[in-house]
PDB file of N, CA and C in Angstrom:
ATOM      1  N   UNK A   1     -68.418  -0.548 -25.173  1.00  0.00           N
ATOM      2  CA  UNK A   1     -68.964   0.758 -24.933  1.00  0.00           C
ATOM      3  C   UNK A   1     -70.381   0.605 -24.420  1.00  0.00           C
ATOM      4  N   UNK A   2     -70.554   1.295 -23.202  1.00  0.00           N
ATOM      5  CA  UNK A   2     -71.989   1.404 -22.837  1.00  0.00           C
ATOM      6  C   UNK A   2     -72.880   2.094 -23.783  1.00  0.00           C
ATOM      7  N   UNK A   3     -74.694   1.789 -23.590  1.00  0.00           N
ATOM      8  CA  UNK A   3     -75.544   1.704 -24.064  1.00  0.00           C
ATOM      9  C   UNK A   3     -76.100   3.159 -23.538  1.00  0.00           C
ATOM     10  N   UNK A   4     -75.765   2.870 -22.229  1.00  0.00           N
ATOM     11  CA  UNK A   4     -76.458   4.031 -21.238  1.00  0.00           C
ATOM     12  C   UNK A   4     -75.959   5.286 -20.788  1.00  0.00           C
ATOM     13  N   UNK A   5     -76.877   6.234 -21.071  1.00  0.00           N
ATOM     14  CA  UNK A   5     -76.669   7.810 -20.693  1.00  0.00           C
ATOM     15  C   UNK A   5     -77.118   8.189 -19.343  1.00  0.00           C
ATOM     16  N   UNK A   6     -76.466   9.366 -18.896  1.00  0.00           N
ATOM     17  CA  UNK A   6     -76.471   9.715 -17.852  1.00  0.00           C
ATOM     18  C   UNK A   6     -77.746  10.460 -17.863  1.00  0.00           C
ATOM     19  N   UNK A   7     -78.559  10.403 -16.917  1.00  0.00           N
ATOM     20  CA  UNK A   7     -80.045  11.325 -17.023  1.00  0.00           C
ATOM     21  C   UNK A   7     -79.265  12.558 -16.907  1.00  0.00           C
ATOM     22  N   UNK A   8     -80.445  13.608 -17.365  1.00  0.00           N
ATOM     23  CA  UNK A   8     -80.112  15.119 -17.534  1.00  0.00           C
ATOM     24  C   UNK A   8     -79.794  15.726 -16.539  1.00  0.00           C
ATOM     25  N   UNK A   9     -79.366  16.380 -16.134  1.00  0.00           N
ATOM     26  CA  UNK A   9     -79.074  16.900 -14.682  1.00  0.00           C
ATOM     27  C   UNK A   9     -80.361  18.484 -14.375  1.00  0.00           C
ATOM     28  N   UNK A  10     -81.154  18.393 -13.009  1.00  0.00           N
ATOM     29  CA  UNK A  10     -81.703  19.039 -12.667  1.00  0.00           C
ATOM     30  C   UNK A  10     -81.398  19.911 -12.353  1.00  0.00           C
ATOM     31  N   UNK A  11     -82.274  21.101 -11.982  1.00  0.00           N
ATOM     32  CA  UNK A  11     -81.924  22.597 -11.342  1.00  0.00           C
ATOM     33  C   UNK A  11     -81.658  22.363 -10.506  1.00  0.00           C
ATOM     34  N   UNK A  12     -82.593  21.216  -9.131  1.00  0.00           N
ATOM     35  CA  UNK A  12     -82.295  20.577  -8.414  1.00  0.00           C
ATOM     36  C   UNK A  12     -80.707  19.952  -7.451  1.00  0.00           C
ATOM     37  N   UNK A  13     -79.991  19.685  -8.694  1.00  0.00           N
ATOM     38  CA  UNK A  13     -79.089  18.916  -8.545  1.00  0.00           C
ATOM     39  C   UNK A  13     -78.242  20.180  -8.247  1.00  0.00           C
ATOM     40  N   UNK A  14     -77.981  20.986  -8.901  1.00  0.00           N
ATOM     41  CA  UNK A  14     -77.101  21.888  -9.904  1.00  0.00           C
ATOM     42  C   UNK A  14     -77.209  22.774  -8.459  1.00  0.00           C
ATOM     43  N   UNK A  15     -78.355  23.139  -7.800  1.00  0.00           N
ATOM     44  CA  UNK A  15     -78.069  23.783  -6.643  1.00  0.00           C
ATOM     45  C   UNK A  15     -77.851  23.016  -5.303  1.00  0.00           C
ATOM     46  N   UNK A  16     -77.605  21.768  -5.086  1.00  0.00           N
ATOM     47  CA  UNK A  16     -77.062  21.277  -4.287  1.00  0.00           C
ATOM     48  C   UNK A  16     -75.603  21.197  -4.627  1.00  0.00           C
ATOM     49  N   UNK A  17     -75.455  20.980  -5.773  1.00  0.00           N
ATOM     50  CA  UNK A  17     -74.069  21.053  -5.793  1.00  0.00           C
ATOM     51  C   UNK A  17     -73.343  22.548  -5.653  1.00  0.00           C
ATOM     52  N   UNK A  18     -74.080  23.820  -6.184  1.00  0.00           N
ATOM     53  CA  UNK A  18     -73.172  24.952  -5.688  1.00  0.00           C
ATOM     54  C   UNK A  18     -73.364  25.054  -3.841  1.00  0.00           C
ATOM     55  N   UNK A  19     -74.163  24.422  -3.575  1.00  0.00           N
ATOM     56  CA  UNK A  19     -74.407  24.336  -1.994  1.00  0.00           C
ATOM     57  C   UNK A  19     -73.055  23.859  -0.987  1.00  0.00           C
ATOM     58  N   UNK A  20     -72.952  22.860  -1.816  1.00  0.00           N
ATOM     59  CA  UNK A  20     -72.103  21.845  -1.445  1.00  0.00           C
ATOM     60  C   UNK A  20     -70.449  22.832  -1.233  1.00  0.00           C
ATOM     61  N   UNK A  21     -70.080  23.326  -2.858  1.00  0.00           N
ATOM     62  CA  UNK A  21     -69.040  24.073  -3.397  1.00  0.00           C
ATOM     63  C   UNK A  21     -68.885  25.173  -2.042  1.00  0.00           C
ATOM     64  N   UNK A  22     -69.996  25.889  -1.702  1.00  0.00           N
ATOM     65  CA  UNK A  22     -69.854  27.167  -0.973  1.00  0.00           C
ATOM     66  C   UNK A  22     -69.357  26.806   0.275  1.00  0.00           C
ATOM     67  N   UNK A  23     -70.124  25.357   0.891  1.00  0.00           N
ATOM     68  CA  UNK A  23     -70.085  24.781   2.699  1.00  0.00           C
ATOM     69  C   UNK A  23     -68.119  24.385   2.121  1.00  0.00           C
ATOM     70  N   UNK A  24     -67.800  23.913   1.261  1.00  0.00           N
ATOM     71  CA  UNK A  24     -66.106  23.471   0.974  1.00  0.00           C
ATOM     72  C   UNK A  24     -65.188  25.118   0.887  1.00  0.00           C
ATOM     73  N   UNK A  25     -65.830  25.957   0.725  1.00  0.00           N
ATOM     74  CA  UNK A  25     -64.843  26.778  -0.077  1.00  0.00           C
ATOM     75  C   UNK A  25     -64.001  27.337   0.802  1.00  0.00           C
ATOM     76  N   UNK A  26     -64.708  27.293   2.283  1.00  0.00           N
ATOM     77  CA  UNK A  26     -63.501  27.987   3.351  1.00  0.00           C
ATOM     78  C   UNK A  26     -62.408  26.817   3.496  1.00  0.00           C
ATOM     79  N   UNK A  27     -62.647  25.824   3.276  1.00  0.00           N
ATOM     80  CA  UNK A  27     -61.892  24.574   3.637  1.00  0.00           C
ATOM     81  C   UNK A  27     -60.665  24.563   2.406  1.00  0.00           C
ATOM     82  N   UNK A  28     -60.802  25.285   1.838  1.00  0.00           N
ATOM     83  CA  UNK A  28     -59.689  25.380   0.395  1.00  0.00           C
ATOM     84  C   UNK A  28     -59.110  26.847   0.901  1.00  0.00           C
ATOM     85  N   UNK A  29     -57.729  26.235   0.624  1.00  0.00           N
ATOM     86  CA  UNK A  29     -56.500  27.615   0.706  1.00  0.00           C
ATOM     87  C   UNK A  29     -55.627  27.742  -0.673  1.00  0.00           C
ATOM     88  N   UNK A  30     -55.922  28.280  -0.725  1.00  0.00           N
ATOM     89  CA  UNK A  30     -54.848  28.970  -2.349  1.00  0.00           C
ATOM     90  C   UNK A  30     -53.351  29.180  -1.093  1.00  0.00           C
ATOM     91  N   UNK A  31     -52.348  28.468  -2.616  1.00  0.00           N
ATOM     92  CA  UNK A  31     -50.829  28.505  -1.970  1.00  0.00           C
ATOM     93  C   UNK A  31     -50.386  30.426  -1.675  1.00  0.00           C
ATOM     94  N   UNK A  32     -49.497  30.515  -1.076  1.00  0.00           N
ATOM     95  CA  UNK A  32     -49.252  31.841  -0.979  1.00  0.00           C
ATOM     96  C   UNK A  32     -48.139  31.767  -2.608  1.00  0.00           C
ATOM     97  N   UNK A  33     -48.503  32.949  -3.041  1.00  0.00           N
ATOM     98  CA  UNK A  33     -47.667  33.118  -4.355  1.00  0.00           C
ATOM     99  C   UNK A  33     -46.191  33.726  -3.979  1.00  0.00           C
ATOM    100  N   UNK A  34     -45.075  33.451  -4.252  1.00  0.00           N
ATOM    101  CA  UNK A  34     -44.173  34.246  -4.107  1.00  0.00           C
ATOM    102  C   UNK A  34     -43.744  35.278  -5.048  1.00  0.00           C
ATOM    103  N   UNK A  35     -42.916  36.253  -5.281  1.00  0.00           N
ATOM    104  CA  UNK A  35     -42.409  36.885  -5.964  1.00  0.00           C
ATOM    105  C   UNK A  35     -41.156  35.992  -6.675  1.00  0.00           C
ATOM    106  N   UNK A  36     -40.766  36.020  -7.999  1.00  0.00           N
ATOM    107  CA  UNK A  36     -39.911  35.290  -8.830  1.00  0.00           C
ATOM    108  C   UNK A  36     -38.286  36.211  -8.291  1.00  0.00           C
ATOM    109  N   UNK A  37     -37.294  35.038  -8.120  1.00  0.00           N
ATOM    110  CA  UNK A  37     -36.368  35.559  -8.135  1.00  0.00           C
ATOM    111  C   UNK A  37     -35.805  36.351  -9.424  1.00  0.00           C
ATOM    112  N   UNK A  38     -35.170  37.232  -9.571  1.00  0.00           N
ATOM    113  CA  UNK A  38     -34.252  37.607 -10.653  1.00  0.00           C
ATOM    114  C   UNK A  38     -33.227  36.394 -10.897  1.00  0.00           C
ATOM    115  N   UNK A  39     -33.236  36.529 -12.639  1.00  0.00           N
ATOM    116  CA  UNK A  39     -31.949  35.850 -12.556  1.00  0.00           C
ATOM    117  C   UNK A  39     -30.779  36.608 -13.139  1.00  0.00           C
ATOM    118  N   UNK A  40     -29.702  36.610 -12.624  1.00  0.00           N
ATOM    119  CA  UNK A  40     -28.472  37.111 -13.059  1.00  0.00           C
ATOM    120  C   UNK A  40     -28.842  37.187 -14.933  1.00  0.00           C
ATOM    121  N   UNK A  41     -27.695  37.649 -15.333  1.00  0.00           N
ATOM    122  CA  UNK A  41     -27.703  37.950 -16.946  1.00  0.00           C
ATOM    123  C   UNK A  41     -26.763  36.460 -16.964  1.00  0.00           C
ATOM    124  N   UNK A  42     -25.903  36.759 -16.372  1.00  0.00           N
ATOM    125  CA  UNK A  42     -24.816  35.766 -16.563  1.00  0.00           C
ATOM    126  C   UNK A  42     -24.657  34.161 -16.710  1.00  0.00           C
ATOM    127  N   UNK A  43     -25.893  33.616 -15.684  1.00  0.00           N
ATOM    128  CA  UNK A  43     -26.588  32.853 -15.855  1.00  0.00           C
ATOM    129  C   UNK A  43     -27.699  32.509 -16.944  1.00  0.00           C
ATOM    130  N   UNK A  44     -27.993  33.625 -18.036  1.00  0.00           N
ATOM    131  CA  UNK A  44     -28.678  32.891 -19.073  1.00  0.00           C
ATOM    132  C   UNK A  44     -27.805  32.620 -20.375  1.00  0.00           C
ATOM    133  N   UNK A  45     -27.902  31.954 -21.118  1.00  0.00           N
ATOM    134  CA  UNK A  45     -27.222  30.848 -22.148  1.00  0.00           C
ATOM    135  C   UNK A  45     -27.713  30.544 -22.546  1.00  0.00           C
ATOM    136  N   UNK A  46     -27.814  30.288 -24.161  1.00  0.00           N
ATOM    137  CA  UNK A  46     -28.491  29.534 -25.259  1.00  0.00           C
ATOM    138  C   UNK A  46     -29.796  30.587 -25.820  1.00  0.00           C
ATOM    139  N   UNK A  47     -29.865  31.652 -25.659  1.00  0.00           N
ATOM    140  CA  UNK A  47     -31.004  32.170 -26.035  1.00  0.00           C
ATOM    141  C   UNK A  47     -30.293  32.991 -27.244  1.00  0.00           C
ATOM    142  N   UNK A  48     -31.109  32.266 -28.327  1.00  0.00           N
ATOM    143  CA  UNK A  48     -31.285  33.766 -29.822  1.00  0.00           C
ATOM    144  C   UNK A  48     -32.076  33.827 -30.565  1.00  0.00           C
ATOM    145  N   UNK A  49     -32.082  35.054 -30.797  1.00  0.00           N
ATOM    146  CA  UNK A  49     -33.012  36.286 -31.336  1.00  0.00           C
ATOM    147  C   UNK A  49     -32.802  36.514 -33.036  1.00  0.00           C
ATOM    148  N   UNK A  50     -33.465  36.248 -33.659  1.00  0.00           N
ATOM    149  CA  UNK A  50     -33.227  36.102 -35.183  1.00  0.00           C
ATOM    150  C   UNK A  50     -33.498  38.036 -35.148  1.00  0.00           C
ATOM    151  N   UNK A  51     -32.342  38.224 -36.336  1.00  0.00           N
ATOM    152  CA  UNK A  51     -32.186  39.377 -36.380  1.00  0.00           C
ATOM    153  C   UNK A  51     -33.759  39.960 -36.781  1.00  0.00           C
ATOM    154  N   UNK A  52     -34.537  39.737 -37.591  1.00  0.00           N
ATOM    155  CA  UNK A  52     -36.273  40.012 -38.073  1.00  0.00           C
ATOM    156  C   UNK A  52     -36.612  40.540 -36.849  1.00  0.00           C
ATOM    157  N   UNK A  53     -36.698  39.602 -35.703  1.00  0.00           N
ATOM    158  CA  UNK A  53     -37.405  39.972 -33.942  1.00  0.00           C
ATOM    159  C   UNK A  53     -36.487  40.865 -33.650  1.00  0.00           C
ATOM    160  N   UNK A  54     -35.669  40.981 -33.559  1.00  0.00           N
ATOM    161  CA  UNK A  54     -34.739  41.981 -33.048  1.00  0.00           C
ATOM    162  C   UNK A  54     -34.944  43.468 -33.650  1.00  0.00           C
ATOM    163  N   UNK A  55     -35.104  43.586 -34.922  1.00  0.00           N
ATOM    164  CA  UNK A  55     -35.616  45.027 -35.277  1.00  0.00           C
ATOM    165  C   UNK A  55     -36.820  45.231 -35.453  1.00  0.00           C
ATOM    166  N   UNK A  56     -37.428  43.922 -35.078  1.00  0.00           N
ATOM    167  CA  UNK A  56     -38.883  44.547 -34.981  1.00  0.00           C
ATOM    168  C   UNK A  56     -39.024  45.145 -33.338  1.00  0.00           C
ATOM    169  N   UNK A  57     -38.981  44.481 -32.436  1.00  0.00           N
ATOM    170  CA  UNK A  57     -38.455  45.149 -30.976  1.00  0.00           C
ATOM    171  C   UNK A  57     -37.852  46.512 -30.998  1.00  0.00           C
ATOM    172  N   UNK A  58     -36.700  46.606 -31.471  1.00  0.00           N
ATOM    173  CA  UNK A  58     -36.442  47.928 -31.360  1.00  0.00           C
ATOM    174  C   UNK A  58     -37.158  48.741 -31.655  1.00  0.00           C
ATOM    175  N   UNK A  59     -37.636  48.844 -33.224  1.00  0.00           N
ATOM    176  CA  UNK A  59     -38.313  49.327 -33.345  1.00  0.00           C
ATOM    177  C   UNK A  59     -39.858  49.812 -33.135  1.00  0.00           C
ATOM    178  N   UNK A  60     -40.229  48.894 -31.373  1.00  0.00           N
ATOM    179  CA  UNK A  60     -41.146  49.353 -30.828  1.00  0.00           C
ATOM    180  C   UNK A  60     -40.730  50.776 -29.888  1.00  0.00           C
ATOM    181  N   UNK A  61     -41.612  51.444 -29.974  1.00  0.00           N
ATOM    182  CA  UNK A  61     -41.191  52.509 -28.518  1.00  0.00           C
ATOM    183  C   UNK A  61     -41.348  52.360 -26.939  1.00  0.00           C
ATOM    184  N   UNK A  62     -42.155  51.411 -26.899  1.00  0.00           N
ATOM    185  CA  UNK A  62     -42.586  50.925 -25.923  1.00  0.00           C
ATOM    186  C   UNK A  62     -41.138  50.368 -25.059  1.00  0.00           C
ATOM    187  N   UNK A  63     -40.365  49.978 -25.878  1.00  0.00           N
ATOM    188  CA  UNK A  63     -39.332  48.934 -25.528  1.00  0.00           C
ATOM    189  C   UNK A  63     -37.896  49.654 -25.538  1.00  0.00           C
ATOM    190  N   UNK A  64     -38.009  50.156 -26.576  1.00  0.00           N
ATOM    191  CA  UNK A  64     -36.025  50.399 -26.530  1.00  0.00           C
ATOM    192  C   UNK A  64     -36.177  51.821 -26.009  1.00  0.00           C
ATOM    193  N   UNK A  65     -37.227  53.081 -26.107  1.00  0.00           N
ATOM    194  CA  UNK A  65     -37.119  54.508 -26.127  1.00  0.00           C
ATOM    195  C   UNK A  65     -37.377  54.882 -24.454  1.00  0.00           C
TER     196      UNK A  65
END
């Protein structure tokens, strides 16, 4: 294990580096997001619901009314 620490970092520094961040940021593309397919009902399997969650759900209004 090293002995030695990294010196403190300056105001200096700290605004060259958002400098830096801003001259990159057009150069970065976010992926296009798609919309999620539906999936059929029929296609899901293996999922259960302990009866406790189940009447607690219903018994939201938000959900079953």
């Amino acid at each position: 294990m090293s002995k030695h620490t990294a010196p403190p970092e300056s105001e200096s520094s700290l605004a060259a580096l958002r400098g830096d961040c801003a001259r990159m940021a057009p150069h970065w593309r976010a992926p296009v997001k798609s919309a999620p397919v539906p999936v059929k009902p029929s296609l899901i399997s293996g999922v259960s619901v302990p009866p406790s969650s189940a009447r607690l759900i219903d018994a939201m209004s938000e959900y079953g009314d």
